[in-house]
Structure formats: C-alpha cells, structure tokens
C-alpha atoms as a PDB file:
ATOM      1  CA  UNK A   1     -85.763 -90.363   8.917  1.00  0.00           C
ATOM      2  CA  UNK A   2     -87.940 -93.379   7.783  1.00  0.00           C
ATOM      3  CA  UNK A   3     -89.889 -93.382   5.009  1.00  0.00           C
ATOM      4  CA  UNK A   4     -93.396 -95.134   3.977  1.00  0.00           C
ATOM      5  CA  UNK A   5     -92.365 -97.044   0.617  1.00  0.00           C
ATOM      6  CA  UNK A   6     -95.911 -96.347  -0.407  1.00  0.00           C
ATOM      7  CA  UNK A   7     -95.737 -92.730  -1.032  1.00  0.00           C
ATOM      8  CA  UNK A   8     -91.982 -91.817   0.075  1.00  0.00           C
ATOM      9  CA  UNK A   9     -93.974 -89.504   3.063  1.00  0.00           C
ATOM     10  CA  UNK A  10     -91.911 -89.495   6.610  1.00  0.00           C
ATOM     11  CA  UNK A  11     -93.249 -91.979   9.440  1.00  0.00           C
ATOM     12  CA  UNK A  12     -90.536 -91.746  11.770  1.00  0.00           C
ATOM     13  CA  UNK A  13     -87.855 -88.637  11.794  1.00  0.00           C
ATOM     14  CA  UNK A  14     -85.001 -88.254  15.237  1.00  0.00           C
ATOM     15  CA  UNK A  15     -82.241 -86.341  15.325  1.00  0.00           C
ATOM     16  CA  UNK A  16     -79.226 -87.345  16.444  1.00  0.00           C
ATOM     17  CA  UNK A  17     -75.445 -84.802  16.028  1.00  0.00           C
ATOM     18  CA  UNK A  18     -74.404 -82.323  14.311  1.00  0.00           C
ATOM     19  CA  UNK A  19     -73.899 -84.736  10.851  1.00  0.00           C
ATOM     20  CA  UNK A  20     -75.609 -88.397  10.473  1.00  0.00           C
ATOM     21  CA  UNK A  21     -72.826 -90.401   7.827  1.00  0.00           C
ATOM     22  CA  UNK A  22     -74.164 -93.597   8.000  1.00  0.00           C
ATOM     23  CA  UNK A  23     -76.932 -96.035   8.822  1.00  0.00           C
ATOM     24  CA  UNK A  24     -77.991 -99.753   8.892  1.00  0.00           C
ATOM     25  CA  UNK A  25     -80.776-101.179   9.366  1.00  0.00           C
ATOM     26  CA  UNK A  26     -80.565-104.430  12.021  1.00  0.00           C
ATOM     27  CA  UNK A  27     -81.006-108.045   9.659  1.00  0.00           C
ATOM     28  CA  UNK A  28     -84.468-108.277  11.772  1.00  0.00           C
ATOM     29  CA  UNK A  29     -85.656-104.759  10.465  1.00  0.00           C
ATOM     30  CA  UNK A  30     -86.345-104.071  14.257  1.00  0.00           C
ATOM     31  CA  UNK A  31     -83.587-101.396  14.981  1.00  0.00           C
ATOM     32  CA  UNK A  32     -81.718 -98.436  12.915  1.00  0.00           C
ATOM     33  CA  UNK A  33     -77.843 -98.076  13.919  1.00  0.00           C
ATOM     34  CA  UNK A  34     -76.706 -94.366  13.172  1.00  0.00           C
ATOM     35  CA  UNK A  35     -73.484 -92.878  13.293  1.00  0.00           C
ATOM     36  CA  UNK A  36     -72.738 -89.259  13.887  1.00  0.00           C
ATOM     37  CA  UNK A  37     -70.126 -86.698  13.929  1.00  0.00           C
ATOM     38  CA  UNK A  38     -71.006 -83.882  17.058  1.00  0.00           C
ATOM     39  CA  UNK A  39     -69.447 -80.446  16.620  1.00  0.00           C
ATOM     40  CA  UNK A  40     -68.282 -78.870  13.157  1.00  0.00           C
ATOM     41  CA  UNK A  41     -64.668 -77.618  14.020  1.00  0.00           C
ATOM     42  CA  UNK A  42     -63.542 -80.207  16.139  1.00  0.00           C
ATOM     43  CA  UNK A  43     -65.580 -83.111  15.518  1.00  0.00           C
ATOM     44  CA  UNK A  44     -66.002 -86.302  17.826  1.00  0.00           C
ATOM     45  CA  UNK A  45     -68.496 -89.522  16.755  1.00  0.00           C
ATOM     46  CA  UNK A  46     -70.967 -91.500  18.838  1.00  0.00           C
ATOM     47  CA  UNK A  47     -72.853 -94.263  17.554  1.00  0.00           C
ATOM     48  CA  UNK A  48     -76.753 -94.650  18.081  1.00  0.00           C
ATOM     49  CA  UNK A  49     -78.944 -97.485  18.554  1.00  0.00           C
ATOM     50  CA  UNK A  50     -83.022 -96.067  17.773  1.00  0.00           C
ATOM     51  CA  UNK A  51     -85.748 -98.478  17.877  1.00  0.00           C
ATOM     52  CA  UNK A  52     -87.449 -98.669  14.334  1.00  0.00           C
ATOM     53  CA  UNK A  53     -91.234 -98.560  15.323  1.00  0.00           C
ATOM     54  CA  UNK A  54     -90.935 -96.036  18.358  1.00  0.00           C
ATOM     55  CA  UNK A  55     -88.321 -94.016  17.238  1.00  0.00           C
ATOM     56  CA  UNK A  56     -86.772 -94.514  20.639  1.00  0.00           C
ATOM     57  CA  UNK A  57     -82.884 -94.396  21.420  1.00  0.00           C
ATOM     58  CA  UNK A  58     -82.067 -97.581  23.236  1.00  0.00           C
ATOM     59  CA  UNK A  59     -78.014 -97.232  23.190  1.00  0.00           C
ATOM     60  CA  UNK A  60     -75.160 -94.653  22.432  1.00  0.00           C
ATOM     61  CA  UNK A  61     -71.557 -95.422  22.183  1.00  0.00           C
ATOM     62  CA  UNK A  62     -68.231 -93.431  21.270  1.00  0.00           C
ATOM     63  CA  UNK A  63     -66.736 -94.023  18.333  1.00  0.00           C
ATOM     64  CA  UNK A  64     -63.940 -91.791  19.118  1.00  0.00           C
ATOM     65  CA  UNK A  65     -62.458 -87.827  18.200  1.00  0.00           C
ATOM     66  CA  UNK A  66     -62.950 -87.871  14.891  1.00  0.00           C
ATOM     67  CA  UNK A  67     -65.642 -87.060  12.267  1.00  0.00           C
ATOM     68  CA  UNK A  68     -67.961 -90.125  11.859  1.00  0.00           C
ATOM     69  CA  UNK A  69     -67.415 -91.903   9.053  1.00  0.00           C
ATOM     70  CA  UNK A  70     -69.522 -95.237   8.804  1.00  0.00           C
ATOM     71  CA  UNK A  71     -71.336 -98.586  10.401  1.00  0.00           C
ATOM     72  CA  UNK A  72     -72.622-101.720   9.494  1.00  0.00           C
ATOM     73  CA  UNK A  73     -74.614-104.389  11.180  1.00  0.00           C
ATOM     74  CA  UNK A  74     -73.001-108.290  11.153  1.00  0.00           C
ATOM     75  CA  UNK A  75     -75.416-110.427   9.830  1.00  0.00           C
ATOM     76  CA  UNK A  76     -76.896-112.095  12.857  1.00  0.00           C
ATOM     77  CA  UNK A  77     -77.630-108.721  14.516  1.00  0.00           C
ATOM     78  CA  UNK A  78     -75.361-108.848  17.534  1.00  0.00           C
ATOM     79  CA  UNK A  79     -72.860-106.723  16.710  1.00  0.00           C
ATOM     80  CA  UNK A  80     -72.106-103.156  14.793  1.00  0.00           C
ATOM     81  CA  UNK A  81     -68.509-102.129  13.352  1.00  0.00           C
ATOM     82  CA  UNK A  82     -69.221 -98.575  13.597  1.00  0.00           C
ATOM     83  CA  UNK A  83     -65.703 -96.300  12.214  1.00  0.00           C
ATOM     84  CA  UNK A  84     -64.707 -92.460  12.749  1.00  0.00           C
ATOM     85  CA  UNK A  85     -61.474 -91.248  10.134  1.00  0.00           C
ATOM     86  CA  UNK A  86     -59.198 -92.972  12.493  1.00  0.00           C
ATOM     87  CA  UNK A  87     -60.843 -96.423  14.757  1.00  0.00           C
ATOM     88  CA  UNK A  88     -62.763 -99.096  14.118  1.00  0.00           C
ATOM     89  CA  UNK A  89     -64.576-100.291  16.974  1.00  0.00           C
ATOM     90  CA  UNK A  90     -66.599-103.490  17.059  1.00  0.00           C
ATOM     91  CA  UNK A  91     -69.745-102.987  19.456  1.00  0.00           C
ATOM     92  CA  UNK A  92     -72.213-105.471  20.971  1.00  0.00           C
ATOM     93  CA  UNK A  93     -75.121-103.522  22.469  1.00  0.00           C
ATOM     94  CA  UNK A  94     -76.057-104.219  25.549  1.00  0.00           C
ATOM     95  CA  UNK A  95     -73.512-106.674  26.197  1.00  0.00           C
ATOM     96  CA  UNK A  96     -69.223-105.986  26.441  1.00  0.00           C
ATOM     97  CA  UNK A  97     -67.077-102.749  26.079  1.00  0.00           C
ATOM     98  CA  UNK A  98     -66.595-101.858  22.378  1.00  0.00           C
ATOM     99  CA  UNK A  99     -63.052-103.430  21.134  1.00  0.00           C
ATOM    100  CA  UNK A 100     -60.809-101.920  18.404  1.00  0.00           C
ATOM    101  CA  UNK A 101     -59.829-103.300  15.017  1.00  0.00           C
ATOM    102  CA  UNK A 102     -57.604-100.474  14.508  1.00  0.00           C
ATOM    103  CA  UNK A 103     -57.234 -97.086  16.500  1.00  0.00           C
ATOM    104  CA  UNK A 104     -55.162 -94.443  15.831  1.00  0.00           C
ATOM    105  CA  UNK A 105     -54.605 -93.373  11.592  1.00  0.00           C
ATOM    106  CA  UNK A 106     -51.987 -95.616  10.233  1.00  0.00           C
ATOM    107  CA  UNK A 107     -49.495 -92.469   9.976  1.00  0.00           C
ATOM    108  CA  UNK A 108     -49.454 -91.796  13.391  1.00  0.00           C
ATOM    109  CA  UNK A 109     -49.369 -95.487  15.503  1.00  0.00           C
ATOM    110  CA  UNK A 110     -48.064 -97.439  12.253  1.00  0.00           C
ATOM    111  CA  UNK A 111     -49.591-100.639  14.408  1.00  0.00           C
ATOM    112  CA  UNK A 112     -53.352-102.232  14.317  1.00  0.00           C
ATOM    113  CA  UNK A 113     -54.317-103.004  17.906  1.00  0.00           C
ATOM    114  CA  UNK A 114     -54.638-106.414  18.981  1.00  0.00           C
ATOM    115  CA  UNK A 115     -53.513-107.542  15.198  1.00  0.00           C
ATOM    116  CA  UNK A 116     -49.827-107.051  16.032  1.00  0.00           C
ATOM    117  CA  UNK A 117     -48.925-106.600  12.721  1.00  0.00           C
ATOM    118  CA  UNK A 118     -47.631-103.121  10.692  1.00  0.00           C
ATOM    119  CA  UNK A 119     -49.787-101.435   7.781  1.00  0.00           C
ATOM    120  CA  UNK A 120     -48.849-100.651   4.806  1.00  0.00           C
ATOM    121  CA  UNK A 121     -46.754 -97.458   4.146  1.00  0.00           C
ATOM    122  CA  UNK A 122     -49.594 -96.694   1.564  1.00  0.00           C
ATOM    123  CA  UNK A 123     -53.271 -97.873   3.684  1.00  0.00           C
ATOM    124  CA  UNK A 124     -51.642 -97.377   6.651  1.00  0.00           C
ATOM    125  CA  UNK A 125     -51.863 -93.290   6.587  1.00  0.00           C
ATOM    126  CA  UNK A 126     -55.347 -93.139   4.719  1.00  0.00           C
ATOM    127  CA  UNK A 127     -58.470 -92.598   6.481  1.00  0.00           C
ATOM    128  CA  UNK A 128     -61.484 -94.785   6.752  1.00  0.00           C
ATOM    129  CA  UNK A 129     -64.295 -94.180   4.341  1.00  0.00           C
ATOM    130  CA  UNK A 130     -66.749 -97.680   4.337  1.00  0.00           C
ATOM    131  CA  UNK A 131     -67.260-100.618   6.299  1.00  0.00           C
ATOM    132  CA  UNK A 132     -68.917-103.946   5.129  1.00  0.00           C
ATOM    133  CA  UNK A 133     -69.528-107.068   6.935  1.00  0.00           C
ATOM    134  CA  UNK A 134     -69.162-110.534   5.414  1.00  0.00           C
ATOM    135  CA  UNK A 135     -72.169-112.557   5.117  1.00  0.00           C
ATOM    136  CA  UNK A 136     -70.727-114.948   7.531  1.00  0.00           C
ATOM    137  CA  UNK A 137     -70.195-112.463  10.329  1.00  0.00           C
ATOM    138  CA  UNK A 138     -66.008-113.164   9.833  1.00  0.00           C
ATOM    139  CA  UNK A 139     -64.563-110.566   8.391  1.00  0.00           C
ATOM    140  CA  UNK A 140     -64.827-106.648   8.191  1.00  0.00           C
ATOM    141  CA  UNK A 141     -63.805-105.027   4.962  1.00  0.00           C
ATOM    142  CA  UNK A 142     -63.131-101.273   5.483  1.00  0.00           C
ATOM    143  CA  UNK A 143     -62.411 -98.949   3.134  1.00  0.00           C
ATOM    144  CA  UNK A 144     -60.069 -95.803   2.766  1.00  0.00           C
ATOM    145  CA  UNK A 145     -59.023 -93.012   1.210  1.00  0.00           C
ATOM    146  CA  UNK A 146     -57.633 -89.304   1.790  1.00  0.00           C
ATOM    147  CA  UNK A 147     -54.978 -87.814   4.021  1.00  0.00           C
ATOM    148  CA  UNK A 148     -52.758 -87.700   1.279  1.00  0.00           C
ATOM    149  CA  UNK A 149     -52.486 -91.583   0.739  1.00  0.00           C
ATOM    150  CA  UNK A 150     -54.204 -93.645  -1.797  1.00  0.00           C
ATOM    151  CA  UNK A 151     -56.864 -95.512  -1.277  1.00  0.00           C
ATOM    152  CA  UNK A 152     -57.364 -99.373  -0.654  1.00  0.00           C
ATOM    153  CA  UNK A 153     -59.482-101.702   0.990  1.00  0.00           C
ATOM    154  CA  UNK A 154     -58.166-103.754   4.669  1.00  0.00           C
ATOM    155  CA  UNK A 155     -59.889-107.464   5.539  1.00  0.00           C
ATOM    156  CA  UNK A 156     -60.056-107.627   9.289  1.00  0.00           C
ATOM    157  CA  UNK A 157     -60.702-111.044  10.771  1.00  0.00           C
ATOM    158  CA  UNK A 158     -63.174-110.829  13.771  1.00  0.00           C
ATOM    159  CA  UNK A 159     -62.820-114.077  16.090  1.00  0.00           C
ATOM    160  CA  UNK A 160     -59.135-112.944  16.414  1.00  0.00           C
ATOM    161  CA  UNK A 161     -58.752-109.619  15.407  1.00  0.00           C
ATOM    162  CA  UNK A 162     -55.912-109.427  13.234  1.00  0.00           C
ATOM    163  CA  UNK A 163     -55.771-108.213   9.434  1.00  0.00           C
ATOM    164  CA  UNK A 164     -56.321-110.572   6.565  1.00  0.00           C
ATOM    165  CA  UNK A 165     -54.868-108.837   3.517  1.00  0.00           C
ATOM    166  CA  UNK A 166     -54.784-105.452   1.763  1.00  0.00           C
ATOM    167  CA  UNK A 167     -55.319-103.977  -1.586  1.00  0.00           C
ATOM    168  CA  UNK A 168     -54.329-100.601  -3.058  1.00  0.00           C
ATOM    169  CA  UNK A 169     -56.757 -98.996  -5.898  1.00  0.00           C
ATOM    170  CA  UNK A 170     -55.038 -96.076  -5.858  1.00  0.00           C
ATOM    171  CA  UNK A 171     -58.224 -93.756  -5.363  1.00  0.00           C
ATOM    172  CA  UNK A 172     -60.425 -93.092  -1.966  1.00  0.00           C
ATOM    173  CA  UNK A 173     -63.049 -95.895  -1.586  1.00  0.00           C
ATOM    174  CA  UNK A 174     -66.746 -94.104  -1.765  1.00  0.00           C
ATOM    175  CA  UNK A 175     -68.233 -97.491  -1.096  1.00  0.00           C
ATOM    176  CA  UNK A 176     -67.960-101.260  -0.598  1.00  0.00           C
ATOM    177  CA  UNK A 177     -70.412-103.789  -0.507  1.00  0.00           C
ATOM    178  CA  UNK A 178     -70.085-107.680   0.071  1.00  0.00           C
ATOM    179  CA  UNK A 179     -71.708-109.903  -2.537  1.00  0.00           C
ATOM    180  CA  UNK A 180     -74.566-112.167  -0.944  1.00  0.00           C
ATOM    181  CA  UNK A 181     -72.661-115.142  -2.255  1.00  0.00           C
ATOM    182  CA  UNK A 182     -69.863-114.132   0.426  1.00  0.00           C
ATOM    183  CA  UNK A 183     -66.976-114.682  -1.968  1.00  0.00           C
ATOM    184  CA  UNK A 184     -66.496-111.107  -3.726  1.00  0.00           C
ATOM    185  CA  UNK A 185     -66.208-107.480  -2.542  1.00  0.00           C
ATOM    186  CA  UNK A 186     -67.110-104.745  -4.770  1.00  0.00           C
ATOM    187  CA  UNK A 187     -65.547-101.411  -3.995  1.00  0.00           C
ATOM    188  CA  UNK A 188     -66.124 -97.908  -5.227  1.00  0.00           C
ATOM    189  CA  UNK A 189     -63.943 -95.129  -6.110  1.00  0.00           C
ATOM    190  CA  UNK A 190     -63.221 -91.917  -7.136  1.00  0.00           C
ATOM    191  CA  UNK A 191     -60.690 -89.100  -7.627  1.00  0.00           C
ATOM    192  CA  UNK A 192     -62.691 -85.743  -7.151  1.00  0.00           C
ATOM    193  CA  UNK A 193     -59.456 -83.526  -8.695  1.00  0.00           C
ATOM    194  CA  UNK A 194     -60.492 -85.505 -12.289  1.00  0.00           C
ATOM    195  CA  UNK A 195     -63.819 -87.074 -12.048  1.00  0.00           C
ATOM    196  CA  UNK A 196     -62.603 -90.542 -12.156  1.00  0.00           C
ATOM    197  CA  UNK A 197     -63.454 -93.752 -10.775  1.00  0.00           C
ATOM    198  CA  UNK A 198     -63.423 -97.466 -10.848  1.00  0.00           C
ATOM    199  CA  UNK A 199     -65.518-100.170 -10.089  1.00  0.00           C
ATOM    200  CA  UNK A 200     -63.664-103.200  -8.829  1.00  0.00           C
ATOM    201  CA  UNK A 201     -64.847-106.992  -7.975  1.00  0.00           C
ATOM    202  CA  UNK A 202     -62.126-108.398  -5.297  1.00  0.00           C
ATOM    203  CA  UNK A 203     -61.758-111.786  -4.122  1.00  0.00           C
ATOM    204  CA  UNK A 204     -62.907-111.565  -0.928  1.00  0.00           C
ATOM    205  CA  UNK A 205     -60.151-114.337   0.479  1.00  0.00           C
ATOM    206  CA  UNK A 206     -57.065-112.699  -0.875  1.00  0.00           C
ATOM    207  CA  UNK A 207     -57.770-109.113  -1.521  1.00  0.00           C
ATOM    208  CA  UNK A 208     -56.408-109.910  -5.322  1.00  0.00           C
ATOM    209  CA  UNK A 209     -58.843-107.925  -8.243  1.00  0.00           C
ATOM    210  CA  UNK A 210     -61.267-110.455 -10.109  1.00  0.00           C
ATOM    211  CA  UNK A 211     -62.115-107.437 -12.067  1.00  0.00           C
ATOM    212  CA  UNK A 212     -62.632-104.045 -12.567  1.00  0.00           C
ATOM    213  CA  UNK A 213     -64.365-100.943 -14.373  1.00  0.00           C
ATOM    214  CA  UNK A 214     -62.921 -97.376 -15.152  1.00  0.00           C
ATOM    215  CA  UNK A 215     -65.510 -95.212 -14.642  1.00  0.00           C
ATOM    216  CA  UNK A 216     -65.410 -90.807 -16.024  1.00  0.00           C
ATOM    217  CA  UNK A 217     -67.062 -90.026 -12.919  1.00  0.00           C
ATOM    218  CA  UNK A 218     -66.738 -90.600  -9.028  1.00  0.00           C
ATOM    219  CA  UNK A 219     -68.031 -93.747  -8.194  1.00  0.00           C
ATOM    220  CA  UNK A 220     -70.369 -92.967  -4.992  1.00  0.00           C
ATOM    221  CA  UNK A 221     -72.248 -96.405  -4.026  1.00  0.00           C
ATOM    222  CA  UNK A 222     -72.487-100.056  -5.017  1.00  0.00           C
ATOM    223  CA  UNK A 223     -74.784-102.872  -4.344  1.00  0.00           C
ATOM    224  CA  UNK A 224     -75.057-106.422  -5.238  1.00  0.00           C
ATOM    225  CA  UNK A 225     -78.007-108.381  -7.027  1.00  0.00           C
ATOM    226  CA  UNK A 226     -79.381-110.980  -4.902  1.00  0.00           C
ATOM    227  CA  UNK A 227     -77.481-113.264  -7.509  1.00  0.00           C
ATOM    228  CA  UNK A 228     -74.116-112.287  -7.122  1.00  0.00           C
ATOM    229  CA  UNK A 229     -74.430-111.540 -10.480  1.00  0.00           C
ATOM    230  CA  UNK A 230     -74.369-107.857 -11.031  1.00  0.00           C
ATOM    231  CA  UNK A 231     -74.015-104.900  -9.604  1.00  0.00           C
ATOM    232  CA  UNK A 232     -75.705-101.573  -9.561  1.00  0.00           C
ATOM    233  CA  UNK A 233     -73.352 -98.093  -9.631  1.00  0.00           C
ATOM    234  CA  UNK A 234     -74.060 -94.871  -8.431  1.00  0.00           C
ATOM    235  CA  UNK A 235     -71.927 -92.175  -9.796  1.00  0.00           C
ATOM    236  CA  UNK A 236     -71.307 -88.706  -9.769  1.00  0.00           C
ATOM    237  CA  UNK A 237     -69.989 -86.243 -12.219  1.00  0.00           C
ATOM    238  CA  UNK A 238     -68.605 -82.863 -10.189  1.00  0.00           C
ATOM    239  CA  UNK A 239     -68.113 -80.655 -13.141  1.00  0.00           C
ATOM    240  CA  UNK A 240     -71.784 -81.188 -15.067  1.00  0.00           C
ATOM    241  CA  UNK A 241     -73.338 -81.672 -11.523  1.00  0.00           C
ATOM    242  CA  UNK A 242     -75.058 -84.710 -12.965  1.00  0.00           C
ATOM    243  CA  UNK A 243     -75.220 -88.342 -11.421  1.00  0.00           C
ATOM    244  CA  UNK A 244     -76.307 -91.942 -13.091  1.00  0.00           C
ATOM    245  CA  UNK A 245     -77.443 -95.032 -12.457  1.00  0.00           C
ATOM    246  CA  UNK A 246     -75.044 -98.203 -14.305  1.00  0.00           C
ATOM    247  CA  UNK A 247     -75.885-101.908 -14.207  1.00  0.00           C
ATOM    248  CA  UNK A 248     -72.491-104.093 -14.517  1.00  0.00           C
ATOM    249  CA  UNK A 249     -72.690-107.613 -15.474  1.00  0.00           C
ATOM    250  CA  UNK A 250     -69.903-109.853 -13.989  1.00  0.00           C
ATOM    251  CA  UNK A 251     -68.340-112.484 -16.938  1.00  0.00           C
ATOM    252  CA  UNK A 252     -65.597-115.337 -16.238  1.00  0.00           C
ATOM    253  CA  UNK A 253     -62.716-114.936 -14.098  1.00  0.00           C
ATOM    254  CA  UNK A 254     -60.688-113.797 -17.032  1.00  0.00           C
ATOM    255  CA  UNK A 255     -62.303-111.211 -18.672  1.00  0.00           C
ATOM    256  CA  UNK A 256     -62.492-107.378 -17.936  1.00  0.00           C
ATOM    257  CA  UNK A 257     -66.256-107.094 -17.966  1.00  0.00           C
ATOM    258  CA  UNK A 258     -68.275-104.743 -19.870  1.00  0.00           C
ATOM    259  CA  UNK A 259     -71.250-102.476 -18.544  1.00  0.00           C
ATOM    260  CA  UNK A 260     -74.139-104.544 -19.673  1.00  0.00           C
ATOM    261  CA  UNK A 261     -77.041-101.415 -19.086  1.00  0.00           C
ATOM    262  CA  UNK A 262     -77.048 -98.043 -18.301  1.00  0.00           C
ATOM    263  CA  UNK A 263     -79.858 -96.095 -17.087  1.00  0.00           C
ATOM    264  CA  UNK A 264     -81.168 -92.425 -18.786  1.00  0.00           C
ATOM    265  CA  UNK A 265     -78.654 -89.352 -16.870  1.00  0.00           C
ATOM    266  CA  UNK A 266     -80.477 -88.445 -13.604  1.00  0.00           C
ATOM    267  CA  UNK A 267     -80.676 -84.902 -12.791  1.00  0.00           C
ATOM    268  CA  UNK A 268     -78.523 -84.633  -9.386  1.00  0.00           C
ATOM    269  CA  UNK A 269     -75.749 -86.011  -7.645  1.00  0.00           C
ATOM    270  CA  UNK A 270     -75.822 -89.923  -7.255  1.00  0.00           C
ATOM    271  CA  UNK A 271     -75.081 -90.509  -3.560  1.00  0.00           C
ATOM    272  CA  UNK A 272     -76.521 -94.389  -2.763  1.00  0.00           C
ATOM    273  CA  UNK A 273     -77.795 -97.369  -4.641  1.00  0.00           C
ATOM    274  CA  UNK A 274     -79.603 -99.967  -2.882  1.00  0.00           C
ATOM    275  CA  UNK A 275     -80.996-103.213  -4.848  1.00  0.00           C
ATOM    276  CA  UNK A 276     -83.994-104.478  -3.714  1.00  0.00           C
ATOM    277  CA  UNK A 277     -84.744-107.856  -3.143  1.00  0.00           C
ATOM    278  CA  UNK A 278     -86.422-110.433  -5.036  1.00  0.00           C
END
C-alpha cells in the first residue's frame, strides 16, 4: 500500500501472497520491490516487481521454499538481493537468471555457493532475518538469527561472490541498516524470551564492533541520519506491549556511546524507523 504523505490516505494498494515481509522502494522512486511468503503451513517466497504510479506488476521471481524474509534494492537500481530463511538470491530484472549468495541454511549444506568457503558453526545454522546493501553497490550485509543459533551479521562481496567476514551478537538481528557514509553498519537485536536488545555500530570492512548499546527491549528497526551521525531505534517491549522511539549519538572510536534523546513511550509495538531526509 502507498500512502499520500499529505494526509497518510491510500493512493495505491495491490496484493501480492499470503504475507508481504519486506519492501524497497527503487533509488529512482519509480518501482516498489516486495517480497512474499505464499501459503501458511508450508510456505514458499516470490519476489515482486510493481510499478509505483500504476500499481502494475512488471516482474516476479522465486526466492525459494521458505517463508520470505527480506529485500533490498543496490543503489544504482539494477539489482535486488531479495532472501527467504534459507537463500539469498541476487536478481537483475529483466536481465540474467537470479544467482545465489548462499542457498541452503548453514546447518544443512555447511558451504556458501560460489564462495567456496565454510560458515561458521554459530551463523552458519541461523536463519536470515535482514538484508542491506552498501552504498557502493559491493557488498550485501545480511542478517540472522533463530533456529537455535545465535545471531550475527555475514558481509557478502558481490563482483565475486564470496563472504567477507562475520560477526556474532549473540541475539537474532531485527534489522540492519548501512550508514550513508558507507563505512559503518548498524544492526538491531533482540532476545524475545527477556526483552533484550542491543544496538551495535560495526565497521563495515572487518565486521569488528565500533560500538554498541544494551537496550531492555527488542530492538525492531534502525536507520541512519543523513550524517552518519546518529541513529534512530525502534524498539519493542513484549511484556508492557509498549514500543519507543531512541535517538543515539555516535562519539569517538573509543567510547561506548550514550543515548543522546529519547522520545515520550508510544502506545504500540515499534516495528520500523525510517529517517527522512534533509
């Protein structure tokens, strides 16, 4: 569904599967991709490309047979990473076949395909949660989380697929967002058995933790200022049923950082924070 920003009333709605879990918006503003899961029991996921002023659906891939789980557009609008639980596919609408950045949960093939290289015993059995592009179109961070594995972030290398580096936070990603600045990767997460999260700032060339933020609440989404400077923090707090909106304000390299604002409790789960521009 597309909303006027004037007065939040619907100008565009589709339907497309049984569950949408993500969208992007192309970088021109001209196309929406969606990713959904079909069927409830055994779930499969396509991918959707709609045209943003007709509403019309120009392109649908598979993402495989799996729930869907989430996409995001590169930066120059040629290609989607578009995930299920399991595979990562790398699509180029209207152009070449879909390839794989990894198929297959960790647990079960224990390789990535066309990396050549082993996952970790931790990552490697988790199940994707997030996607992010870099701002140079070179990388993919994906998140993870569940299937009885803790969660981490992987750095995928596109040109070559192959994987970069990868980091364990110990709790299932929610969310991960690349700064505009293209050097850090904030990531999102959450423990739903205790209502705890963290916020964490990686270095987006070695996976290593810049800083990062414990959180009494499941960390849900993230975005970047324009700046690189800050970042905004959805979160979510099962037990009260409550959800808030935190600013963070990034310091030097060696300090922990401190939550610089925090906005009045907002009635409701926190799913999604986007910062506008400007």
């Amino acid at each position: 569904r597309i909303l006027s920003t004037a007065d939040a009333s619907a100008e565009r709605c589709w339907f497309f599967g049984d569950q949408v879990a993500g969208l992007a918006w192309a970088p021109d503003g001209g196309r929406v991709a969606v990713a959904s899961s079909f069927g409830l029991e055994e779930p499969s996921s396509q991918l959707a490309i709609f045209d943003a002023a007709s509403g019309e659906c120009q392109e649908t891939f598979s993402i495989g047979n799996t729930a869907a789980a989430a996409v995001s557009w590169g930066p120059e609008g040629m290609d989607i990473a578009a995930a299920d639980a399991e595979t990562i596919r790398l699509f180029a609408p209207g152009k070449q076949a879909p390839r794989d950045l990894r198929s297959g949960a960790g647990a079960a093939t224990g390789r990535l395909r066309g990396a050549g290289l082993s996952t970790s015993a931790r990552l490697g059995a988790a199940l994707v949660t997030a996607l992010a592009w870099s701002p140079d179109g070179g990388c993919v961070a994906v998140g993870a989380g569940g299937n009885n594995a803790c969660g981490g972030v992987s750095c995928f290398a596109i040109a070559s697929p192959g994987l970069l580096w990868e980091c364990d936070l110990w709790r299932a990603v929610y969310a991960i967002d690349w700064s505009p600045c293209g050097t850090l990767l904030a990531v999102a997460t959450g423990d739903p058995r205790g209502d705890l999260g963290s916020v964490c700032v990686l270095e987006a060339a070695t996976g290593g933790v810049r800083q990062a933020w414990q959180v009494a609440a499941i960390v849900r989404g993230i975005s970047w200022s324009p700046d690189s400077g800050q970042l905004a923090v959805a979160t979510t707090h099962l037990r009260s049923r409550s959800g808030a909106l935190q600013i963070f304000r990034l310091l030097g390299p060696s300090s922990a950082g401190d939550a610089a604002l925090t906005s009045p409790r907002m009635t409701g789960a926190a799913a999604e924070t986007v910062w506008p521009l400007g």
